[in-house]
Protein backbone atom coordinates (compact mmCIF):
# COMPACT_ATOMS: atom_id res chain seq x y z
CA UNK A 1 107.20 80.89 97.36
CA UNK A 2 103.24 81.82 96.08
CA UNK A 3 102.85 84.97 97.43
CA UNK A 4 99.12 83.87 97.97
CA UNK A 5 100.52 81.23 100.41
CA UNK A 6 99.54 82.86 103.29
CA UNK A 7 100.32 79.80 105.51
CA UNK A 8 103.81 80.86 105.76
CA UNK A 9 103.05 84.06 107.53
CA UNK A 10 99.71 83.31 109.41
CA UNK A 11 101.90 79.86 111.18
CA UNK A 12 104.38 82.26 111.91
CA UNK A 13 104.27 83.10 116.04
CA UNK A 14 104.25 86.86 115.06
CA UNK A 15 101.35 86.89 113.11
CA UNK A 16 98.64 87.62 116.14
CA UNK A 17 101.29 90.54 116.28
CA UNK A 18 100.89 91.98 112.81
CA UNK A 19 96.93 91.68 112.56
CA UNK A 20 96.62 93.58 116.04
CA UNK A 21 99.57 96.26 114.69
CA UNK A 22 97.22 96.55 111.53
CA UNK A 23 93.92 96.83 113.27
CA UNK A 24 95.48 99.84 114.82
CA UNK A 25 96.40 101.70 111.88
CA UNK A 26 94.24 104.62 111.13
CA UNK A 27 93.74 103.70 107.40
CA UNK A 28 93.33 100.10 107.48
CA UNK A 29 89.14 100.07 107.86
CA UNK A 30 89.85 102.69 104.76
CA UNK A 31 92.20 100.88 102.74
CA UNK A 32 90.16 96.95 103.52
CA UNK A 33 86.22 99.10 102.46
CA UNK A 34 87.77 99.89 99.27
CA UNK A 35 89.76 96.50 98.69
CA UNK A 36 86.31 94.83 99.68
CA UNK A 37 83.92 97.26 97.44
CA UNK A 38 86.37 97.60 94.66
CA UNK A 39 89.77 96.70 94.00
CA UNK A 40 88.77 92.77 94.91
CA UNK A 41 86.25 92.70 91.92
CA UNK A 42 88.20 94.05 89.51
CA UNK A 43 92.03 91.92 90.03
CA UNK A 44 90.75 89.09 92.08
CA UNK A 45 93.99 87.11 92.54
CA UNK A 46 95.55 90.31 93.00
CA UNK A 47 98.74 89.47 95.76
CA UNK A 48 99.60 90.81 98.70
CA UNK A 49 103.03 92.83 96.99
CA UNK A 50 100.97 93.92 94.21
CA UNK A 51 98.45 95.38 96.13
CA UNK A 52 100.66 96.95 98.60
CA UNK A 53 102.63 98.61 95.19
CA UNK A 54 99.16 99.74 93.94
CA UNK A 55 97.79 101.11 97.98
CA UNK A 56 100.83 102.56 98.62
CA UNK A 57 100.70 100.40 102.03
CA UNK A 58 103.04 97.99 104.08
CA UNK A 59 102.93 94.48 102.75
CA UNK A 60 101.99 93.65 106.45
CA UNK A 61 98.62 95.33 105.94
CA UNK A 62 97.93 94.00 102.26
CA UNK A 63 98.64 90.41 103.67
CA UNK A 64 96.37 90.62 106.68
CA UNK A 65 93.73 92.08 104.39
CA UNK A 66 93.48 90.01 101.58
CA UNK A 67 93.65 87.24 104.58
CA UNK A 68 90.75 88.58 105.99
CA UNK A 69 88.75 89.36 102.73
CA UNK A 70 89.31 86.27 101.01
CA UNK A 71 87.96 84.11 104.21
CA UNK A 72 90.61 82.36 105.52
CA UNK A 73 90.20 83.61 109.31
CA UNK A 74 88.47 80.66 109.44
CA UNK A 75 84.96 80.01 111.00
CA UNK A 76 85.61 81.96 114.78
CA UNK A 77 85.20 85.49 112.81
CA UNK A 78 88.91 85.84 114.34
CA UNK A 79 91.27 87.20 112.06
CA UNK A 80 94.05 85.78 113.66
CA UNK A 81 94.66 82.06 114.97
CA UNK A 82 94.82 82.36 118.69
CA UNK A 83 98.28 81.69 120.57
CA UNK A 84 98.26 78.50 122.75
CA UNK A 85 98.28 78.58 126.45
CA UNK A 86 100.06 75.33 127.02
């Protein structure tokens, strides 16, 4: 599998799971500035295991970062697709 085939997490039904466990880590708004500002300029098609080797992070919170920075929330601003009531 691409690593930068983040359909196979984010259609997983424990993905809203892993973006809200991220959010709550202390270092994520940290570690996502400086992805953002810096590392994202410099290795664009960086991946998710890569940058987690290079951070020194989980891959959870590389994946729902480079998810969020590279747009593909999608156009709600949500960073995570939103679990059906039906």
């Amino acid at each position: 599998m691409d690593e930068d085939d983040f359909s196979r997490y984010v259609n997983n039904p424990l993905w809203p799971i892993l973006v809200e466990t991220v959010h709550a880590m202390v270092m994520y708004k940290y570690h996502k500035a400086y992805v953002k500002e810096r590392l994202i300029h410099e290795q664009p098609n960086i991946s998710p295991r890569r940058l987690a080797a290079e951070l020194g992070i989980p891959l959870g919170e590389a994946l729902v970062i480079l998810y969020e920075i590279r747009g593909k929330a999608g156009k709600t601003g949500s960073s995570a697709p939103q679990p059906s009531t039906t």
